[in-house]
N, C-alpha and C. Protein backbone atom coordinates (compact mmCIF):
# COMPACT_ATOMS: atom_id res chain seq x y z
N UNK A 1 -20.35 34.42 -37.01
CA UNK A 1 -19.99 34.50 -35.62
C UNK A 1 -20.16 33.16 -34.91
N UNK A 2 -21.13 32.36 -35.27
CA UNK A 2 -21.59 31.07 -34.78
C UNK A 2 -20.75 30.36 -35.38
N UNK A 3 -20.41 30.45 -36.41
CA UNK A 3 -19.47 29.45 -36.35
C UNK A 3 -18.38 29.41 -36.27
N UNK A 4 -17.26 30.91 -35.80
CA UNK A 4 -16.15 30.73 -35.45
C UNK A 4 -16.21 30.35 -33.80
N UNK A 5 -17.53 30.69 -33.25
CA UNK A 5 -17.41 29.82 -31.79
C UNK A 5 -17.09 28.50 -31.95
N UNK A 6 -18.45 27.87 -32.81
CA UNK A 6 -18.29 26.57 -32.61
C UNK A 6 -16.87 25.73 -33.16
N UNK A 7 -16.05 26.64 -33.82
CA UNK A 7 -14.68 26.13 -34.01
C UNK A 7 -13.62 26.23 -33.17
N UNK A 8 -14.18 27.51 -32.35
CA UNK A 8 -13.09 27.38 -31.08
C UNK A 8 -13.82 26.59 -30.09
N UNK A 9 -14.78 26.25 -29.98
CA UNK A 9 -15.34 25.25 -28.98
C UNK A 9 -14.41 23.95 -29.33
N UNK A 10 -14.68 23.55 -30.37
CA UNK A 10 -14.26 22.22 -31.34
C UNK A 10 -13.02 22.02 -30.85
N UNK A 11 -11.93 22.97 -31.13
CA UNK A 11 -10.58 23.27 -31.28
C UNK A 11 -9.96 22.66 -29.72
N UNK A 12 -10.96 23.65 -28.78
CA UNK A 12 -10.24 23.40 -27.12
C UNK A 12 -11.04 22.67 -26.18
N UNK A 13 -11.92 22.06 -26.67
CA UNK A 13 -12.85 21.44 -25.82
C UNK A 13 -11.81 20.29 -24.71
N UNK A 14 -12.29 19.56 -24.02
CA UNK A 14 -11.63 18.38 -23.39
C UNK A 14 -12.36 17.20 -23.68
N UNK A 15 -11.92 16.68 -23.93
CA UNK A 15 -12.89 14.88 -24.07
C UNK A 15 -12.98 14.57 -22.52
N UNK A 16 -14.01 13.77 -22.36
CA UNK A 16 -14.47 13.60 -20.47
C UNK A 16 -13.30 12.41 -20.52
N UNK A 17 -13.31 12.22 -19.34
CA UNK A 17 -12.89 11.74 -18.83
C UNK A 17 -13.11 9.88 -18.74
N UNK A 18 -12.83 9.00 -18.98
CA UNK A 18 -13.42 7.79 -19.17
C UNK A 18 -13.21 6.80 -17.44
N UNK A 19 -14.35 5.75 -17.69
CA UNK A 19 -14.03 5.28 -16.50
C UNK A 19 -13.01 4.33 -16.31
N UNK A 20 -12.02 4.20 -15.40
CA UNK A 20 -11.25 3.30 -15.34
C UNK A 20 -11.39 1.88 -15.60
N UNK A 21 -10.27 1.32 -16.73
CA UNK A 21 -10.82 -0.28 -17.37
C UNK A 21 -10.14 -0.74 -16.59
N UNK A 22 -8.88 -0.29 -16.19
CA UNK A 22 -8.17 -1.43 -15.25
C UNK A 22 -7.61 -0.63 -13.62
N UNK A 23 -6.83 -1.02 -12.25
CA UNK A 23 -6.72 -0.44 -11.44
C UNK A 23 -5.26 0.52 -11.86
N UNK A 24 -4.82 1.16 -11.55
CA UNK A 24 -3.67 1.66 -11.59
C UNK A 24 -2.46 1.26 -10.92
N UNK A 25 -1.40 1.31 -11.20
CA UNK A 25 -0.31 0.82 -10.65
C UNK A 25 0.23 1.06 -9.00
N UNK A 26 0.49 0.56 -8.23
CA UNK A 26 1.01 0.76 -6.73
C UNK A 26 2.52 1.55 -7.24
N UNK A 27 2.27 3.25 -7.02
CA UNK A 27 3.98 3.82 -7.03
C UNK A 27 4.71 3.80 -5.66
N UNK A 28 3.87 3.70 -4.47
CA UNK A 28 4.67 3.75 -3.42
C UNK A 28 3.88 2.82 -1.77
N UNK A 29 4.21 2.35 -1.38
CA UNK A 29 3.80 1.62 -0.43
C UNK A 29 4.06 1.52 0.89
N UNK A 30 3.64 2.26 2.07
CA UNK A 30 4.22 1.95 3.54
C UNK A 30 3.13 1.04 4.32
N UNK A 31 4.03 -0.19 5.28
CA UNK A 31 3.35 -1.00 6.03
C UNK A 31 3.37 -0.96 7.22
N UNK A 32 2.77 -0.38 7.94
CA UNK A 32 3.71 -0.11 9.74
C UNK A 32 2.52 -0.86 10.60
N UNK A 33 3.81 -2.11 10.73
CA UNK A 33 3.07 -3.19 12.04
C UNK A 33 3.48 -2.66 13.71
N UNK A 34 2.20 -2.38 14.11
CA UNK A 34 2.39 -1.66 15.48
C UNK A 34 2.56 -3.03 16.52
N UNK A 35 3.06 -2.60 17.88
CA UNK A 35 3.68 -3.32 18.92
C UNK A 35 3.49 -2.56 19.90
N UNK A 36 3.58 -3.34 20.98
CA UNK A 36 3.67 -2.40 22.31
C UNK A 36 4.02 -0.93 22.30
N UNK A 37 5.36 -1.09 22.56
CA UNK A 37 6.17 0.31 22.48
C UNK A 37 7.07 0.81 21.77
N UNK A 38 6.36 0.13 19.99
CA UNK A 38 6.62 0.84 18.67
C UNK A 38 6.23 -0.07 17.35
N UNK A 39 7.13 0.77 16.42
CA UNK A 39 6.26 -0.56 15.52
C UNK A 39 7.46 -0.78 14.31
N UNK A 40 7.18 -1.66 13.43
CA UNK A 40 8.16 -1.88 12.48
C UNK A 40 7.36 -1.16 11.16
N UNK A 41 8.19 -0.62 10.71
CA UNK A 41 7.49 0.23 9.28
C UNK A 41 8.55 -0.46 7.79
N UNK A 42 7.64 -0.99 7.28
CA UNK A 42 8.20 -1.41 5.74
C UNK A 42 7.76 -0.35 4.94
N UNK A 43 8.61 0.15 3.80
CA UNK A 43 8.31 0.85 2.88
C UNK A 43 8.77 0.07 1.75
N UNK A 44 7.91 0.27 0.52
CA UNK A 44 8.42 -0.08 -0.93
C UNK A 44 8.20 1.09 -2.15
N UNK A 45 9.16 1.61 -2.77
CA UNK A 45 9.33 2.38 -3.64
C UNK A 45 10.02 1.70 -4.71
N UNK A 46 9.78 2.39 -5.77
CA UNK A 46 10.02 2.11 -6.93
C UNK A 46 11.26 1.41 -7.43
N UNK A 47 12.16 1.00 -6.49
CA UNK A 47 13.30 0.51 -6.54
C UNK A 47 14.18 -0.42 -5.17
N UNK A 48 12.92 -0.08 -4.17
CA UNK A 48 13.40 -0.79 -3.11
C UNK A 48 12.88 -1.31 -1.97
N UNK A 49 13.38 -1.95 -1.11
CA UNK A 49 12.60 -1.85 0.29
C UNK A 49 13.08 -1.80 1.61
N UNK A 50 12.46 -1.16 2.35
CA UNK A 50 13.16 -0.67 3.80
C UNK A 50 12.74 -0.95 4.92
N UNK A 51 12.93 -2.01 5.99
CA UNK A 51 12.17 -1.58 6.97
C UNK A 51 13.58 -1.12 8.11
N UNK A 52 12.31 -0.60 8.99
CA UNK A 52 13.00 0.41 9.85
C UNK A 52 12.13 0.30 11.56
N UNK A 53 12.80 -0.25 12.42
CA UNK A 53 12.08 0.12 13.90
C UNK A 53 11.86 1.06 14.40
N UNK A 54 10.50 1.59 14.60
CA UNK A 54 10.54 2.80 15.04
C UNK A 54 9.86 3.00 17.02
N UNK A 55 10.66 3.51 18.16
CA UNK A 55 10.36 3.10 19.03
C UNK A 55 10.02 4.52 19.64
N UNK A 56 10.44 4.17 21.25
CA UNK A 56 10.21 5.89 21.65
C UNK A 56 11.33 6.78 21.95
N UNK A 57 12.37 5.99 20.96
CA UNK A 57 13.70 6.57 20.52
C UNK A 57 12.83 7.84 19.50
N UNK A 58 13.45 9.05 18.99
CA UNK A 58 13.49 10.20 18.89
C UNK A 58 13.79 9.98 17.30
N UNK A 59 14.70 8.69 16.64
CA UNK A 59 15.48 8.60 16.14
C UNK A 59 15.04 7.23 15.48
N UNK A 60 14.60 6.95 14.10
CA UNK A 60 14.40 5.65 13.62
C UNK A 60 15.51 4.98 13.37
N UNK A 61 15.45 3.59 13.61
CA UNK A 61 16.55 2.61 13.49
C UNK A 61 16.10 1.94 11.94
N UNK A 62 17.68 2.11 11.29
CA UNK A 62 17.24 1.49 9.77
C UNK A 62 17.78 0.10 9.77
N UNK A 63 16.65 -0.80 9.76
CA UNK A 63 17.61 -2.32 10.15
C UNK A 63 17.73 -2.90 9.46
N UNK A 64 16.49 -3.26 8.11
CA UNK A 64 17.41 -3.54 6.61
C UNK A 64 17.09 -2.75 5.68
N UNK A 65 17.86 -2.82 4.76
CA UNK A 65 17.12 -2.26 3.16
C UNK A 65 17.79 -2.87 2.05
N UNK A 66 17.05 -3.37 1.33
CA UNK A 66 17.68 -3.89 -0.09
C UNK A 66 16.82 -2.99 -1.63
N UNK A 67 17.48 -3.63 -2.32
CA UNK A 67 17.08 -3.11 -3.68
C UNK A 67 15.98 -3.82 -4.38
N UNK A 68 14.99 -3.57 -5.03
CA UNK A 68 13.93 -4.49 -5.63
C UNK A 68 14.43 -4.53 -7.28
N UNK A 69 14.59 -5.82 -7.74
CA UNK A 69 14.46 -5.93 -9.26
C UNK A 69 12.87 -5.85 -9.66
N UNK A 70 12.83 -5.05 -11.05
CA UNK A 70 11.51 -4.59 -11.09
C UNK A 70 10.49 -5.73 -11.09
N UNK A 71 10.67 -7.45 -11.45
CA UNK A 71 10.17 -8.73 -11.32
C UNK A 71 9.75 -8.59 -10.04
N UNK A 72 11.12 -8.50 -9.21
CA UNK A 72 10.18 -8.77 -7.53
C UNK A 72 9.42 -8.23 -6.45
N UNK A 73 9.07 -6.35 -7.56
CA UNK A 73 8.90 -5.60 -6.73
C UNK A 73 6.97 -5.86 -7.75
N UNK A 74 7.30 -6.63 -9.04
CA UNK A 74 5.61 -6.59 -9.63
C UNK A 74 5.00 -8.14 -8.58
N UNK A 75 5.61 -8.92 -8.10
CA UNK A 75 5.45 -10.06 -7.69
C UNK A 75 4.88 -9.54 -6.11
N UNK A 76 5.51 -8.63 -5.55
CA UNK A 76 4.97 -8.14 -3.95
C UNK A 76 4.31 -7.03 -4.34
N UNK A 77 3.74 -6.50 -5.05
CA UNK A 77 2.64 -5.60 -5.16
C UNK A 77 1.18 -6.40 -6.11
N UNK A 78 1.75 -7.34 -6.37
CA UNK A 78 0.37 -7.61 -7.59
C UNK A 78 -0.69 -7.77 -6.75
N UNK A 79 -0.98 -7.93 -5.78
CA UNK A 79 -2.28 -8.06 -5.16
C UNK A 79 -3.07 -6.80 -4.67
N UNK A 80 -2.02 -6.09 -4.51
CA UNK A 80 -2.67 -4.97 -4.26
C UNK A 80 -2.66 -3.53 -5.74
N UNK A 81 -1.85 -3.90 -6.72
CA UNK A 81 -1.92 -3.88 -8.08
C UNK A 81 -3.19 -3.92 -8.92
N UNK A 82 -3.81 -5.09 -8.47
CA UNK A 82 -5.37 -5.64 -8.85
C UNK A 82 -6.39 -5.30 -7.94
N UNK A 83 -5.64 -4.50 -7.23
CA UNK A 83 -7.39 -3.69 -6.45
C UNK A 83 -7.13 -2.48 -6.46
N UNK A 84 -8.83 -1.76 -6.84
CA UNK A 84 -9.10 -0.39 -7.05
C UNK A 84 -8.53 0.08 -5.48
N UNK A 85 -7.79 1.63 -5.39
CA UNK A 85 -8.15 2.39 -3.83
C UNK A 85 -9.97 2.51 -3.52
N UNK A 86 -10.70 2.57 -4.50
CA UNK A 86 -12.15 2.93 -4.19
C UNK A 86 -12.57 1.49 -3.27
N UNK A 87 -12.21 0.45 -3.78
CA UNK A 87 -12.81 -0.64 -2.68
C UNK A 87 -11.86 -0.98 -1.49
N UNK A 88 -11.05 -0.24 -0.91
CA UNK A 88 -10.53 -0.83 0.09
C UNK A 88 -11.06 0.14 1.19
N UNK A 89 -11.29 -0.19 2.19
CA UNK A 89 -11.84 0.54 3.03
C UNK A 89 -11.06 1.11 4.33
N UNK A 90 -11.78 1.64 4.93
CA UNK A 90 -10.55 2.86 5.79
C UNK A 90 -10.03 2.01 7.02
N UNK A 91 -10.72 0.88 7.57
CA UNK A 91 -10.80 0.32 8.63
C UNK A 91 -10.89 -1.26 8.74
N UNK A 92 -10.28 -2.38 8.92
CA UNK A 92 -10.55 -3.84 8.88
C UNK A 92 -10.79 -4.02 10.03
N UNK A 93 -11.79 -4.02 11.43
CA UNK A 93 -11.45 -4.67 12.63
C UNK A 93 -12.86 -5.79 12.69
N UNK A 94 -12.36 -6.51 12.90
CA UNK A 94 -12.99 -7.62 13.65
C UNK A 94 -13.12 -7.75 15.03
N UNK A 95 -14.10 -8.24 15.50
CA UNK A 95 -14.07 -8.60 16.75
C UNK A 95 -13.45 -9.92 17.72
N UNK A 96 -12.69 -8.94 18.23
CA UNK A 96 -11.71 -10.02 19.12
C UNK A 96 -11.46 -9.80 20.65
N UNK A 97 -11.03 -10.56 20.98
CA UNK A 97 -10.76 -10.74 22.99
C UNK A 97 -9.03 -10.22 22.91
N UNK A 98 -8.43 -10.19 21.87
CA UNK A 98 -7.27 -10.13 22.33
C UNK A 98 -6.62 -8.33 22.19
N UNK A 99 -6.87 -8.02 23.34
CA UNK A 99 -6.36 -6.35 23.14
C UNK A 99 -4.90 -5.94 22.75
N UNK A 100 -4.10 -7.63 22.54
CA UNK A 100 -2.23 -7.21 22.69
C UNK A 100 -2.04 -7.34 20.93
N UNK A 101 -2.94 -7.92 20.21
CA UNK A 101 -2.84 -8.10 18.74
C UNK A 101 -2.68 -7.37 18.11
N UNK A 102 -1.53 -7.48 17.16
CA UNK A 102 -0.58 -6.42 16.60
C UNK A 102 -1.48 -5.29 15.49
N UNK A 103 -1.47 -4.31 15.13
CA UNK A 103 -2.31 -3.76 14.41
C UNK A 103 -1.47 -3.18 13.39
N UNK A 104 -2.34 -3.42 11.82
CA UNK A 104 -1.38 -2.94 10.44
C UNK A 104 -1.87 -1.43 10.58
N UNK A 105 -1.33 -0.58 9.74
CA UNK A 105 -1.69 0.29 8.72
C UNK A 105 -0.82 0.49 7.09
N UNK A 106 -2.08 0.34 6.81
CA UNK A 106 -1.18 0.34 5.41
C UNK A 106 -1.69 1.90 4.72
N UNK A 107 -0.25 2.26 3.89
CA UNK A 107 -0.76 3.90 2.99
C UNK A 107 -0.31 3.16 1.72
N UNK A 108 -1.27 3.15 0.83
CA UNK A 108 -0.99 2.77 -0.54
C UNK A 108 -1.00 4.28 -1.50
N UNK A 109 -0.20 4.45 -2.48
CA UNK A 109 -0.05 5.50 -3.25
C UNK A 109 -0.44 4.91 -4.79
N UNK A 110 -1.00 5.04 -5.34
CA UNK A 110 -1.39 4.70 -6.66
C UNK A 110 -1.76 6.85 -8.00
N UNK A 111 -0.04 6.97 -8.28
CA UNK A 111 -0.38 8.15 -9.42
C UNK A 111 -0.43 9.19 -8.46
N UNK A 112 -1.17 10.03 -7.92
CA UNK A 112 -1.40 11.14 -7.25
C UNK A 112 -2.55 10.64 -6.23
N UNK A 113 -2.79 9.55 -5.85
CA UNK A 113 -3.75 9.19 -5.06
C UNK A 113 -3.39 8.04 -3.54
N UNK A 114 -3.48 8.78 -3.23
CA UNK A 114 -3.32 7.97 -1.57
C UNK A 114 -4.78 7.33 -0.87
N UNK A 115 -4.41 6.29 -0.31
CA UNK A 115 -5.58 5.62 0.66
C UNK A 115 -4.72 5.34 2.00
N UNK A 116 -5.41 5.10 3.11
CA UNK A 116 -4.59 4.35 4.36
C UNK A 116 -6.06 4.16 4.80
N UNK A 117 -5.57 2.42 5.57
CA UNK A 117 -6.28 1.78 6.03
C UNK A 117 -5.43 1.21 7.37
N UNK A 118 -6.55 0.53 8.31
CA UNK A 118 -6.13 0.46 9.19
C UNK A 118 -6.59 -1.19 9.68
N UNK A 119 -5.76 -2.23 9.64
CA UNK A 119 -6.19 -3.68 9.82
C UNK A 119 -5.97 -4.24 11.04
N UNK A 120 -6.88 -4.56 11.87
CA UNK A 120 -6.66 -5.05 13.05
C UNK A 120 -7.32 -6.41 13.37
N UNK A 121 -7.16 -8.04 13.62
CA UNK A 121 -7.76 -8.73 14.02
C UNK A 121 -8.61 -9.06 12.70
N UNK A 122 -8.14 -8.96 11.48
CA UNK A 122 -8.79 -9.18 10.28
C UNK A 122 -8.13 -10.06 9.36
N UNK A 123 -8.52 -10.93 8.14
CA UNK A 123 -8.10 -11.56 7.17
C UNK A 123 -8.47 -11.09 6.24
N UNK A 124 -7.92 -10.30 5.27
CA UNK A 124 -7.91 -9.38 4.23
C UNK A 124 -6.79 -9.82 3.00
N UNK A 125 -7.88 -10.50 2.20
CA UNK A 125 -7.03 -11.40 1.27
C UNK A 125 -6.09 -10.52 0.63
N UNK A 126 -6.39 -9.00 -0.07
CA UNK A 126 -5.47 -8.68 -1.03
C UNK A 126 -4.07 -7.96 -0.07
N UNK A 127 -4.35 -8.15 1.25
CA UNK A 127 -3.41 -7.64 2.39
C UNK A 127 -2.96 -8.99 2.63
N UNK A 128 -3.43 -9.92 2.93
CA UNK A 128 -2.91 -11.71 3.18
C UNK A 128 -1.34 -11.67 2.21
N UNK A 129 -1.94 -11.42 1.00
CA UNK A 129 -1.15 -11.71 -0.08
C UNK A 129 0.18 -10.83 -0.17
N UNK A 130 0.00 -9.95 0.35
CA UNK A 130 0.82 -9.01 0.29
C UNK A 130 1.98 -9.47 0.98
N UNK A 131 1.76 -9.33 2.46
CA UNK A 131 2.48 -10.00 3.61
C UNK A 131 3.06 -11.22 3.27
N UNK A 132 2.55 -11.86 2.43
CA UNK A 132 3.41 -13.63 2.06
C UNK A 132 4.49 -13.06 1.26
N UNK A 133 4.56 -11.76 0.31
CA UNK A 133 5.00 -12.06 -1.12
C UNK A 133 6.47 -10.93 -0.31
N UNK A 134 5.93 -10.38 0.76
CA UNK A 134 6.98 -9.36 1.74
C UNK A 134 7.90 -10.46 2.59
N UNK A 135 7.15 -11.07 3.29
CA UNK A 135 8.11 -12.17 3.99
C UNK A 135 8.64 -13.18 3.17
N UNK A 136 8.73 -13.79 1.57
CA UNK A 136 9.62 -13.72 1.05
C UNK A 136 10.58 -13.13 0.85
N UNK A 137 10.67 -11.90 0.62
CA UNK A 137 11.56 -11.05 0.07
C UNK A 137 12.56 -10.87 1.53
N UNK A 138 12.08 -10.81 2.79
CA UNK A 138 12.56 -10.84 3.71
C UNK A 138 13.35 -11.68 4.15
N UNK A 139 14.75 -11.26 5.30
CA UNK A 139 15.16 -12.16 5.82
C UNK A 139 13.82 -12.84 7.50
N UNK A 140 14.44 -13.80 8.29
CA UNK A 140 13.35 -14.27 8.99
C UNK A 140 13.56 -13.38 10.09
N UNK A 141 14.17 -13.05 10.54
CA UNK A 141 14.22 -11.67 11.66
C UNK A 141 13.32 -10.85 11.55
N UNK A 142 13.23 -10.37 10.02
CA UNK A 142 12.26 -8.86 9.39
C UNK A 142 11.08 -9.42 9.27
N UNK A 143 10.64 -10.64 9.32
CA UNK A 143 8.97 -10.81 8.46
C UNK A 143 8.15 -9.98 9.38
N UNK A 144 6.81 -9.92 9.06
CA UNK A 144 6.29 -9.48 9.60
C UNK A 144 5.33 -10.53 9.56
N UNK A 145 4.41 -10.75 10.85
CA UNK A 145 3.74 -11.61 11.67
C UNK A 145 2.30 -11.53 11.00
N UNK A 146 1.61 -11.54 10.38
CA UNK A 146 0.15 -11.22 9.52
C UNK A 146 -0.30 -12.89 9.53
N UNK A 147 -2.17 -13.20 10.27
CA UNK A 147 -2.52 -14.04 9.83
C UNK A 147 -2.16 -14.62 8.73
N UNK A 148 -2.21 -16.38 8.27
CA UNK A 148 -2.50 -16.51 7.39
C UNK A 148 -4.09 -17.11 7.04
N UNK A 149 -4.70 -16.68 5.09
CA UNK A 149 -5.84 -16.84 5.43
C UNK A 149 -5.93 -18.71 5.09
């Protein structure tokens, strides 16, 4: 009897779970730089990128979108590619005098796992990086305005 358990133990058990050696891949990415009275929202998915004005129109305005070759879409995510969701934190603010300074939020998707953070008045290198490798890809109308560090 003991030992046809311990063979169906054997048989269906699960191996645990191991700890992560490396971060997981960025599958989906939204950037929405706020403004007065709206904000510009970049998205990047697996094949592209979009930004879009969103105001106190009812109705988002789609103002560009292009296609990402999979090179330029590993080139604007690698920074945030190389960081865990466990170390980024929910909130970047610094202390500042200026109440009109534009404020990020970023939702990163990595597999079945979401984070959003919220950057205001901060220099946040693996977010720095991001924003350079986006306003490349951009025409100069679309960049978006992010310290540099």
């Amino acid at each position: 009897m003991w030992r046809v358990l311990f063979c169906l133990w054997a048989l269906f058990r699960v191996a645990p779970l191991a700890a992560q050696s490396a971060p997981q891949r960025v599958t989906w990415l939204q950037l929405q730089n706020s403004y007065f009275l709206g904000f510009y929202q970049y998205t990047v998915t697996a094949d592209s990128l979009m930004v879009q004005w969103l105001n106190l129109n009812p109705c988002p305005d789609s103002v560009y979108r292009r296609a990402l070759t999979p090179r330029e879409r590993n080139q604007l995510l690698a920074a945030v590619n190389h960081t865990y969701l466990s170390t980024i934190r929910a909130e970047y603010q610094c202390a500042t005098t200026n109440s009109d300074e534009a404020r990020y939020t970023v939702i990163i998707q990595k597999g079945t796992r979401r984070k959003r953070t919220e950057i205001s008045g901060c220099q946040v290198p693996w977010f720095n990086a991001l924003v350079q490798e986006l306003n490349r890809l951009l025409p100069e109308t679309h960049r978006c305005g992010y310290l540099r560090l």
